[in-house]
N, C-alpha and C. Protein backbone atom coordinates (compact mmCIF):
# COMPACT_ATOMS: atom_id res chain seq x y z
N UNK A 1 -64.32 -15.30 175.80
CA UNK A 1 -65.59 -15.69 175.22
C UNK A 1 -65.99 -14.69 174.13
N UNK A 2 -66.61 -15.48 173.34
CA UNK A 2 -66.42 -14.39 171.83
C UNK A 2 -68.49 -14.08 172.24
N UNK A 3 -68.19 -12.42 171.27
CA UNK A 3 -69.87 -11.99 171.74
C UNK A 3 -70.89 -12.99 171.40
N UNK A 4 -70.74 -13.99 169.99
CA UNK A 4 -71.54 -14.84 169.48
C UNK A 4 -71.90 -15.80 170.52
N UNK A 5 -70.71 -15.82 171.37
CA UNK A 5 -71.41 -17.67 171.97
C UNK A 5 -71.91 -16.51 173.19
N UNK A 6 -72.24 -15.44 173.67
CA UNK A 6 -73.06 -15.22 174.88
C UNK A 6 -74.11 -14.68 173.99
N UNK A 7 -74.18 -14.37 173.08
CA UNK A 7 -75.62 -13.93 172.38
C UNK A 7 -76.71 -15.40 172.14
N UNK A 8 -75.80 -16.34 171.35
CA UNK A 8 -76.46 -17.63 171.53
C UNK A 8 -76.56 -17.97 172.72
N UNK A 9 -75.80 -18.25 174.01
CA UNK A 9 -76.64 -18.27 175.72
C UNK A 9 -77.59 -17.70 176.28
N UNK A 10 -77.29 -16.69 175.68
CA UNK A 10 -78.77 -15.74 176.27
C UNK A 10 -79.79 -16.05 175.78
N UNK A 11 -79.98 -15.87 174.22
CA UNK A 11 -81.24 -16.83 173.78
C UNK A 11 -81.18 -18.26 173.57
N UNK A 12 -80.72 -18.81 174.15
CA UNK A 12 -81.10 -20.50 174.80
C UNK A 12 -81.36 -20.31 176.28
N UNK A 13 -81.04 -19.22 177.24
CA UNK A 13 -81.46 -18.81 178.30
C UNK A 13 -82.95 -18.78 178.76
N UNK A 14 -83.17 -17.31 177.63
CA UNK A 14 -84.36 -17.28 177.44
C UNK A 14 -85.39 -17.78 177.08
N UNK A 15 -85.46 -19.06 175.79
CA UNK A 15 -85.98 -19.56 175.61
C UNK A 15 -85.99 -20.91 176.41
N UNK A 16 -85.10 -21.49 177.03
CA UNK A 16 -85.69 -22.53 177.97
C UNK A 16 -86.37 -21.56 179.17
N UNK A 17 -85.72 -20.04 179.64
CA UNK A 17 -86.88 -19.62 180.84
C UNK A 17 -88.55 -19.60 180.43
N UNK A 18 -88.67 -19.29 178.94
CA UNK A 18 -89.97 -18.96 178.41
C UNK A 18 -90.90 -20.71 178.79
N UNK A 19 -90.04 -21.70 178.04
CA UNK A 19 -90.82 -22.93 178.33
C UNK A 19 -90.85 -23.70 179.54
N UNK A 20 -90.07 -23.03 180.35
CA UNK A 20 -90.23 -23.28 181.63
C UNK A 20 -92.16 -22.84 182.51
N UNK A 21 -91.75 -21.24 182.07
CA UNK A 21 -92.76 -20.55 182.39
C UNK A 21 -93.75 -21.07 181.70
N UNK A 22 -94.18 -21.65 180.56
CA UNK A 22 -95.33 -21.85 179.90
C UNK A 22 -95.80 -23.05 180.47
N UNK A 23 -95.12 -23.77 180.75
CA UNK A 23 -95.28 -25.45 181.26
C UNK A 23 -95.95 -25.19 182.29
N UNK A 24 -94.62 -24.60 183.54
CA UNK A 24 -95.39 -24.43 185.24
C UNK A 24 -96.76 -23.69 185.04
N UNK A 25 -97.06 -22.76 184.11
CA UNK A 25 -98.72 -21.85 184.60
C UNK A 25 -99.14 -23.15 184.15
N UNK A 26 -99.35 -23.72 182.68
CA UNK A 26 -100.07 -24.69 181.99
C UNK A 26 -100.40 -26.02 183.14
N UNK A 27 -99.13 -26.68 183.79
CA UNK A 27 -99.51 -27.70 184.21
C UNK A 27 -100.20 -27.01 185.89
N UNK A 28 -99.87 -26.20 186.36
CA UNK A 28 -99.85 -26.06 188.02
C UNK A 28 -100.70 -25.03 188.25
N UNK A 29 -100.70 -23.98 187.68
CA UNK A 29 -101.97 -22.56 187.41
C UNK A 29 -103.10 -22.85 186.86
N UNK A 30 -103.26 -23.20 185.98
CA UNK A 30 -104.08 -23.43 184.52
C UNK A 30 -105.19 -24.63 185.31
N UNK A 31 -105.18 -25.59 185.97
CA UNK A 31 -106.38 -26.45 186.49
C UNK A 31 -107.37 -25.39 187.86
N UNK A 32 -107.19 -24.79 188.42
CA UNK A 32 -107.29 -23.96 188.85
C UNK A 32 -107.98 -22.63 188.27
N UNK A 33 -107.94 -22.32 187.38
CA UNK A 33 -108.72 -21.33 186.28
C UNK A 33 -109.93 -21.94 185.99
N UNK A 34 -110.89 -21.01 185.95
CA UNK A 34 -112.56 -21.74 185.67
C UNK A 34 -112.01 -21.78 183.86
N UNK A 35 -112.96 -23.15 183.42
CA UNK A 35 -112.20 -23.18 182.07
C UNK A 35 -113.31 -22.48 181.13
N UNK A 36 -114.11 -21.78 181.41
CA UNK A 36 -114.40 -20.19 180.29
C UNK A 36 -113.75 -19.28 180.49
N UNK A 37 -112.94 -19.11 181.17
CA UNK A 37 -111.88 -17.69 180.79
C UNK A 37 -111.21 -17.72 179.58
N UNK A 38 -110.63 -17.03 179.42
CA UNK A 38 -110.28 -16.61 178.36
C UNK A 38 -108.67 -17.27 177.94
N UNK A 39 -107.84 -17.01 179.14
CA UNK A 39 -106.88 -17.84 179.19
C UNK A 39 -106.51 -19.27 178.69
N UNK A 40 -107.82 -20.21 178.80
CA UNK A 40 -107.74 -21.26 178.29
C UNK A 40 -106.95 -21.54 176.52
N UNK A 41 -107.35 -20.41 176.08
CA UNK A 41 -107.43 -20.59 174.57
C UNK A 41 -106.01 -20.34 174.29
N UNK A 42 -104.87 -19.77 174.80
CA UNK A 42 -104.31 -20.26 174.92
C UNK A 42 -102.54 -21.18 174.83
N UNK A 43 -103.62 -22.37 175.48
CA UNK A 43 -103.04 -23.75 176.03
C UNK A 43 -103.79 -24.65 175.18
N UNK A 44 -102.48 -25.93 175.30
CA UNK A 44 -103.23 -27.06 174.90
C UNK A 44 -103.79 -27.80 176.01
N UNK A 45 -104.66 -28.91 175.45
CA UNK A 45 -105.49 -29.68 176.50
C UNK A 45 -104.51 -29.64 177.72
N UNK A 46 -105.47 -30.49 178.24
CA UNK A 46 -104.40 -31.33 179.66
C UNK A 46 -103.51 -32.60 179.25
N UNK A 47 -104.19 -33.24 178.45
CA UNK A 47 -103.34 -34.68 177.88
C UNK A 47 -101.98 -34.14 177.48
N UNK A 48 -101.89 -33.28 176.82
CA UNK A 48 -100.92 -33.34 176.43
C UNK A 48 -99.61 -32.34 177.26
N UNK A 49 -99.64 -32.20 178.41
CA UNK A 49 -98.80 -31.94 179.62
C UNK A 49 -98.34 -33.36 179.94
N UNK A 50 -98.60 -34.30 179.72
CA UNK A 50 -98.02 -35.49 180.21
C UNK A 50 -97.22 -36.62 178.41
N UNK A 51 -98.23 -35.81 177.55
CA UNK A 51 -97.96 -36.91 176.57
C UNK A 51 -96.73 -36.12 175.76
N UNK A 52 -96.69 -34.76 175.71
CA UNK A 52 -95.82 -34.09 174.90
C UNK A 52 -94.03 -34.62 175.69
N UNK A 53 -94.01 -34.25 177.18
CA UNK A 53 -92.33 -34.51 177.54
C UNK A 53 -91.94 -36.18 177.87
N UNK A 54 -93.45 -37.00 177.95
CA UNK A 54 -93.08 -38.94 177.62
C UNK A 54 -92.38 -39.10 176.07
N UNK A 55 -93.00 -38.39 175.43
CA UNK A 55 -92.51 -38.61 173.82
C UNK A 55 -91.56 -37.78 173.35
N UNK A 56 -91.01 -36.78 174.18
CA UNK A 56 -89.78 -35.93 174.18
C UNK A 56 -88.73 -36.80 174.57
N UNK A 57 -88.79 -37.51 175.79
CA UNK A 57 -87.61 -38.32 176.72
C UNK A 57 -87.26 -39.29 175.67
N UNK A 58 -88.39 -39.99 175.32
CA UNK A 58 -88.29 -41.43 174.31
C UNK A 58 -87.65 -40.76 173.29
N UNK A 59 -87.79 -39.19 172.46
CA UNK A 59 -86.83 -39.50 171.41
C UNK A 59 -85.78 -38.98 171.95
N UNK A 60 -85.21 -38.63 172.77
CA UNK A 60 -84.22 -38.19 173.40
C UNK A 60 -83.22 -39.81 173.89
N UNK A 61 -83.91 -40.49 174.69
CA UNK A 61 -83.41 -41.82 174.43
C UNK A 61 -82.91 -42.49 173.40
N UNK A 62 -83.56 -42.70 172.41
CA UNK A 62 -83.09 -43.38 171.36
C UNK A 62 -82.59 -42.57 170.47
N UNK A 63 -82.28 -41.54 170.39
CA UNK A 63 -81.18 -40.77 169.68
C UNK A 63 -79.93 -40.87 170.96
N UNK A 64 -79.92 -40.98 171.88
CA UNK A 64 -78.61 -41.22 172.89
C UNK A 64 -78.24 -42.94 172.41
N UNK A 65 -79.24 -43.47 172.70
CA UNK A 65 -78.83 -45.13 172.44
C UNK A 65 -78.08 -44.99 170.86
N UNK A 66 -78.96 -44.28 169.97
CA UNK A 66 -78.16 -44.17 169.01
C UNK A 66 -76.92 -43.75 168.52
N UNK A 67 -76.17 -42.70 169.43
CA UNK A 67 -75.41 -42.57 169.39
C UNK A 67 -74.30 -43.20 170.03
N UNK A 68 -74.58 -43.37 171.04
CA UNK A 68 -73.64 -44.32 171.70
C UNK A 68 -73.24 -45.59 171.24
N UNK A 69 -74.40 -46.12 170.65
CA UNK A 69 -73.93 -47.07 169.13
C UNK A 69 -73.04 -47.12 167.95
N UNK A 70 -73.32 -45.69 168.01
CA UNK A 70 -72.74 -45.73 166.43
C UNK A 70 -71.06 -45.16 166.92
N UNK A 71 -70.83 -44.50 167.85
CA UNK A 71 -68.96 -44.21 168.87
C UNK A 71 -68.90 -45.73 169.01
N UNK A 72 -69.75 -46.32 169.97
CA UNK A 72 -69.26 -47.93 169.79
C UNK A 72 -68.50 -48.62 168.69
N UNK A 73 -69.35 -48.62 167.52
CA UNK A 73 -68.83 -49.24 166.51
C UNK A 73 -67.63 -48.59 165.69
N UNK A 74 -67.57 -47.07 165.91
CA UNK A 74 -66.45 -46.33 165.28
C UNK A 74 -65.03 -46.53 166.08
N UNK A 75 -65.17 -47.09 167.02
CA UNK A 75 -64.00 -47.14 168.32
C UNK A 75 -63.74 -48.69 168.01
N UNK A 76 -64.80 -49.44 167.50
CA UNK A 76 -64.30 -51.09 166.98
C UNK A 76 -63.73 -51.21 166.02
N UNK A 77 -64.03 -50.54 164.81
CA UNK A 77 -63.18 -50.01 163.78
C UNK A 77 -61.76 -50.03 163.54
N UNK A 78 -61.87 -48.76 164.72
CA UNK A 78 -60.05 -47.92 164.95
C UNK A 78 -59.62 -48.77 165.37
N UNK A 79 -59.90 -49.43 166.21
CA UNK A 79 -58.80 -50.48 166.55
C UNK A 79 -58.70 -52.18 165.88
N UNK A 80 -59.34 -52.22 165.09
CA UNK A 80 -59.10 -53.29 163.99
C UNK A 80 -58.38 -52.80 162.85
């Protein structure tokens, strides 16, 4: 394994541990906090703990559908 691809793991490590951590206080800590602290500021609302990873999946979906489309049609191709 060359040093580059564990330097890039580690920070994709870290950065999915970071949004891990920001999510769990935000969605599971954060209702629980009187909302004049200070902490609030922040975070985003509450809506958007539910609306930000629905509209993550959906483009995550249709960039998969899309791809799997477009190998489809490249594999109909090759063999015509």
């Amino acid at each position: 394994m060359d040093l580059a691809d564990k330097a890039v793991g580690l920070l994709l490590s870290v950065i999915s541990l970071s949004v891990f951590t920001y999510y769990t206080f935000w969605v599971i800590i954060l209702p629980f906090v009187d909302t004049d602290h200070f902490v609030h500021k922040y975070f985003l609302p509450q809506e958007y703990a539910i609306l930000i990873p629905v509209f993550a999946l959906a483009a995550l979906l249709c960039f998969l559908c899309m791809f799997v489309g477009y190998v489809m049609l490249k594999s109909k191709k090759k063999k015509a």
